[in-house]
C-alpha atoms as a PDB file:
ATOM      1  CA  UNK A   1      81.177 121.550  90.013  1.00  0.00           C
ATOM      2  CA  UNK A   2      83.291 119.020  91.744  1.00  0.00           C
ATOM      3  CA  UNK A   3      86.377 120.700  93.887  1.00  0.00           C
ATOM      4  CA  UNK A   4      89.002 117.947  93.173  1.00  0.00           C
ATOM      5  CA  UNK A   5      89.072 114.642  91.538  1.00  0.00           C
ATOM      6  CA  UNK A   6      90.205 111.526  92.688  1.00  0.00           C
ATOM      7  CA  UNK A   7      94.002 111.259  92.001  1.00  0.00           C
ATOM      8  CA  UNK A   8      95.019 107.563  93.888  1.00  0.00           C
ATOM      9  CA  UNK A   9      94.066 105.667  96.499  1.00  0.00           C
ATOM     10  CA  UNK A  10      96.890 104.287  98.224  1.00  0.00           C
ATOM     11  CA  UNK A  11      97.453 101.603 100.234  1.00  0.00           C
ATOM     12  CA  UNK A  12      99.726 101.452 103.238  1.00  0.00           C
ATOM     13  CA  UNK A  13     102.493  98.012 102.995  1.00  0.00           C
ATOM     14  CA  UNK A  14     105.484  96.753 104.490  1.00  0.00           C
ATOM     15  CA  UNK A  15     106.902  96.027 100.581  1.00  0.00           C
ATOM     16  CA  UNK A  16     105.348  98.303  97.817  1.00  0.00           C
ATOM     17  CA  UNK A  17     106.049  96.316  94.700  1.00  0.00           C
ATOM     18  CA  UNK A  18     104.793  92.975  96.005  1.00  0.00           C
ATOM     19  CA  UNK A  19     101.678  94.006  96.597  1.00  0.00           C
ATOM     20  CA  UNK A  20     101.153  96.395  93.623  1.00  0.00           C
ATOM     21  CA  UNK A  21     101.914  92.786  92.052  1.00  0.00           C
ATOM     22  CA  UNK A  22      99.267  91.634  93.355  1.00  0.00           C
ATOM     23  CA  UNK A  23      96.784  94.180  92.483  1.00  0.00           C
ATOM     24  CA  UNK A  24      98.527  93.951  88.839  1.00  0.00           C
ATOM     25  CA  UNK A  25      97.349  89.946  88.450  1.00  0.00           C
ATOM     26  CA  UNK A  26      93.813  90.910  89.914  1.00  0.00           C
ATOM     27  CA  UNK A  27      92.801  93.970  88.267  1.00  0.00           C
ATOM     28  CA  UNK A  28      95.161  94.716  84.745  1.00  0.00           C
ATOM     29  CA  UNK A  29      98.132  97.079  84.639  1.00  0.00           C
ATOM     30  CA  UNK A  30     101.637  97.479  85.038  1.00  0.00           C
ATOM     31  CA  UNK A  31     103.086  98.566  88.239  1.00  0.00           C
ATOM     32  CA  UNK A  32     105.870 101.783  88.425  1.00  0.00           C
ATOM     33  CA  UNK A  33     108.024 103.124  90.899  1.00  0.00           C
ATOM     34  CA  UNK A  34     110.877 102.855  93.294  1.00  0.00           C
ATOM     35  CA  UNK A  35     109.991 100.812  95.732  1.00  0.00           C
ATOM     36  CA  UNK A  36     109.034 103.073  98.750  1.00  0.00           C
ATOM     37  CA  UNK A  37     106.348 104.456  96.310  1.00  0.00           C
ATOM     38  CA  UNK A  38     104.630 102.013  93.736  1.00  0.00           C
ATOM     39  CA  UNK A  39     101.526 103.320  91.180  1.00  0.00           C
ATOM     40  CA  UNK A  40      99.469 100.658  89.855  1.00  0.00           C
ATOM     41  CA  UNK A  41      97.424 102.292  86.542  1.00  0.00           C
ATOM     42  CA  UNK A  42      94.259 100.434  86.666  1.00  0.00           C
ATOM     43  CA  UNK A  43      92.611 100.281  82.935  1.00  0.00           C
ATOM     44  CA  UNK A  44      89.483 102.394  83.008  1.00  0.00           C
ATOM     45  CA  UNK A  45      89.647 102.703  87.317  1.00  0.00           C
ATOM     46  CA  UNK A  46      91.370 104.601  89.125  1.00  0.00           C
ATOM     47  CA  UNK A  47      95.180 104.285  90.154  1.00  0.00           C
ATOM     48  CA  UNK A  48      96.208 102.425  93.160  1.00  0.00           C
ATOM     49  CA  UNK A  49      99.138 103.311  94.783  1.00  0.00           C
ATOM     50  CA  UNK A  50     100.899 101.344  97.093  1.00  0.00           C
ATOM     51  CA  UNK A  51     103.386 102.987 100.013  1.00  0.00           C
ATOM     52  CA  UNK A  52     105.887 101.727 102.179  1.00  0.00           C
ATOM     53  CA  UNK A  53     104.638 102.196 105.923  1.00  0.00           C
ATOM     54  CA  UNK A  54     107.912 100.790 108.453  1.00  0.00           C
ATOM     55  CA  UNK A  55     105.836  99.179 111.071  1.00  0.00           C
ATOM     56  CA  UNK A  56     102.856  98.539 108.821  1.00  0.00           C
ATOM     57  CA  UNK A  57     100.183  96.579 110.778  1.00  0.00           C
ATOM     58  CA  UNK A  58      97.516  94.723 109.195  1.00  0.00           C
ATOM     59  CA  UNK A  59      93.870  95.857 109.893  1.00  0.00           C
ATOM     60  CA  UNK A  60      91.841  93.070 111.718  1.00  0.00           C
ATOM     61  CA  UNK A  61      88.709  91.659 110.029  1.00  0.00           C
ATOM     62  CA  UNK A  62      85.972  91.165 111.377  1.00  0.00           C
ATOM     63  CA  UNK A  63      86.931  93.219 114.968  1.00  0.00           C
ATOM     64  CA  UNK A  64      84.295  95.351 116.543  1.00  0.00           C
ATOM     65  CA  UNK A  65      87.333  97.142 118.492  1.00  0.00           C
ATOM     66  CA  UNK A  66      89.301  97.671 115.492  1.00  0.00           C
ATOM     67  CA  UNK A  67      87.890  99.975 112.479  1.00  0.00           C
ATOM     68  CA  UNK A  68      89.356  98.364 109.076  1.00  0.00           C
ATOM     69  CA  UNK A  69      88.791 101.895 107.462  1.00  0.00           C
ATOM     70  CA  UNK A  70      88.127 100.770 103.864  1.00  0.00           C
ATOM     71  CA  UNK A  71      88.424  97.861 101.302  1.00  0.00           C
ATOM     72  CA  UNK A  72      88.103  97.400  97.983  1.00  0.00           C
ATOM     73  CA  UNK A  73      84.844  95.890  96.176  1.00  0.00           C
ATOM     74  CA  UNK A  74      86.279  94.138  92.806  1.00  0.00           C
ATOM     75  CA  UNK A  75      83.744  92.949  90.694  1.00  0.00           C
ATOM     76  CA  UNK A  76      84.212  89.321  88.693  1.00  0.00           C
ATOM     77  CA  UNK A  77      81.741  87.709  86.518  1.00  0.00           C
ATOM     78  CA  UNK A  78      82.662  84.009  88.583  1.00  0.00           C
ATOM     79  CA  UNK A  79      83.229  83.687  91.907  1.00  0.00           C
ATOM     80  CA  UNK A  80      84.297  80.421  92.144  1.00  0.00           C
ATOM     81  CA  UNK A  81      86.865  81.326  89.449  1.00  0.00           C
ATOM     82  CA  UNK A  82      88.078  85.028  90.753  1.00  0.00           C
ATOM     83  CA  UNK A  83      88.362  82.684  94.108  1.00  0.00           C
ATOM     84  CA  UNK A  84      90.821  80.514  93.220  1.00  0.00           C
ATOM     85  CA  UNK A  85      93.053  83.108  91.176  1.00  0.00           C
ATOM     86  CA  UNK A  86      93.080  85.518  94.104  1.00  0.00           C
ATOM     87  CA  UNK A  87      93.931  82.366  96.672  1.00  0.00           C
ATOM     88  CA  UNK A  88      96.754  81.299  94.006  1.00  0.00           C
ATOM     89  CA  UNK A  89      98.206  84.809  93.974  1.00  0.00           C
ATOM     90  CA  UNK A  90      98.462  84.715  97.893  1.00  0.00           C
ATOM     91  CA  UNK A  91      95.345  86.334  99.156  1.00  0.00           C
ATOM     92  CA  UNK A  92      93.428  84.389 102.384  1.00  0.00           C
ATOM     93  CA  UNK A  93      89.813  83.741 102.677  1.00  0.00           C
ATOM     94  CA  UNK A  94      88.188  85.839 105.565  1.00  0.00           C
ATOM     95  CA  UNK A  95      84.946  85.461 104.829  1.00  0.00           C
ATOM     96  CA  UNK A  96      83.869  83.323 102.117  1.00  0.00           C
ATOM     97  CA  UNK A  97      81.935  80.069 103.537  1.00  0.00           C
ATOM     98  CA  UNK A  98      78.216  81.602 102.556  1.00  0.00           C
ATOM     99  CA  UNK A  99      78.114  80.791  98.634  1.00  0.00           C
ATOM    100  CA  UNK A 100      74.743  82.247  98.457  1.00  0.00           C
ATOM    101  CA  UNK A 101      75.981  85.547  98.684  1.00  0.00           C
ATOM    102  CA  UNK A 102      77.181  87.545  95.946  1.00  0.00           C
ATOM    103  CA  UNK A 103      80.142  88.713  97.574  1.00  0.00           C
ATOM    104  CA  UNK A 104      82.924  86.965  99.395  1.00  0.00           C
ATOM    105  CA  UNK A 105      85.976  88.566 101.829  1.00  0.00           C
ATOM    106  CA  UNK A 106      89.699  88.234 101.266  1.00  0.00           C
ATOM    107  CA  UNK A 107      93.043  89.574 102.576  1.00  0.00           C
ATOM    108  CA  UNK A 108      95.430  90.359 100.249  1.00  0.00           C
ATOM    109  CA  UNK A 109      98.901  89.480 100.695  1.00  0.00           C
ATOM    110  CA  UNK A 110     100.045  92.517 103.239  1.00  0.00           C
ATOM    111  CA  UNK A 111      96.255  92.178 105.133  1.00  0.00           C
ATOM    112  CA  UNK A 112      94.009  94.586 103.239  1.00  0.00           C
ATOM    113  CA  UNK A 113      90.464  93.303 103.027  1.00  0.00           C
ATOM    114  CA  UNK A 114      88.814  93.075  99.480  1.00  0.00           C
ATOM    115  CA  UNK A 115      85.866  91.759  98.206  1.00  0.00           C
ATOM    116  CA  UNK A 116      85.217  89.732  95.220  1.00  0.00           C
ATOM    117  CA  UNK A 117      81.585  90.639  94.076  1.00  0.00           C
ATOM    118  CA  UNK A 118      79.685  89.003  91.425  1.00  0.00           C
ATOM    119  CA  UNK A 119      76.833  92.162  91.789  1.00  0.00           C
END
């Protein structure tokens, strides 16, 4: 028997609703909350939550001195397609030159890597 379940993960950001916007065009949902605190209700997933951090600093992908301490892995049916939506909605391609893979790397808007995955 499990101690806890997963309530949010959250996501440090200079401006809450933005990116929560952001997540909302990706992955479904509507975003809630005041600004300094944003929940983004996933359908069937987990919520994402989205935090105002004054001083916020990007992590730095790839960097073998600096950890990026997690992403997200969100899983399309078309790369080529997810691609272009994500780059549209403001995300930047980090590491996406290799189209034999079945993954590419992004940034989203506030500097978060994410994965698009066709796995």
């Amino acid at each position: 028997m499990a101690l806890a379940e997963l309530g949010a993960v959250v996501l440090d950001c200079p401006d809450p609703r933005a990116l929560a916007g952001f997540y909302a065009e990706v992955l479904g949902g509507t975003p809630e909350g005041d600004g300094t605190w944003v929940d983004l209700k996933v359908p069937d997933g987990p919520t994402l939550a989205f935090q105002a951090a004054p001083g916020f600093v990007p992590p730095r992908w790839p960097s073998p001195d600096h950890s990026q301490q997690f992403h997200l892995d969100v899983t399309v049916e078309d790369l080529d397609t997810a691609e272009k939506a994500v780059l549209a909605l403001g995300a930047r391609a980090l590491d996406a030159e290799d189209r034999s893979r079945t993954f590419r790397v992004y940034a989203d808007p506030a500097g978060h890597p994410f994965c698009l995955c066709a796995c």
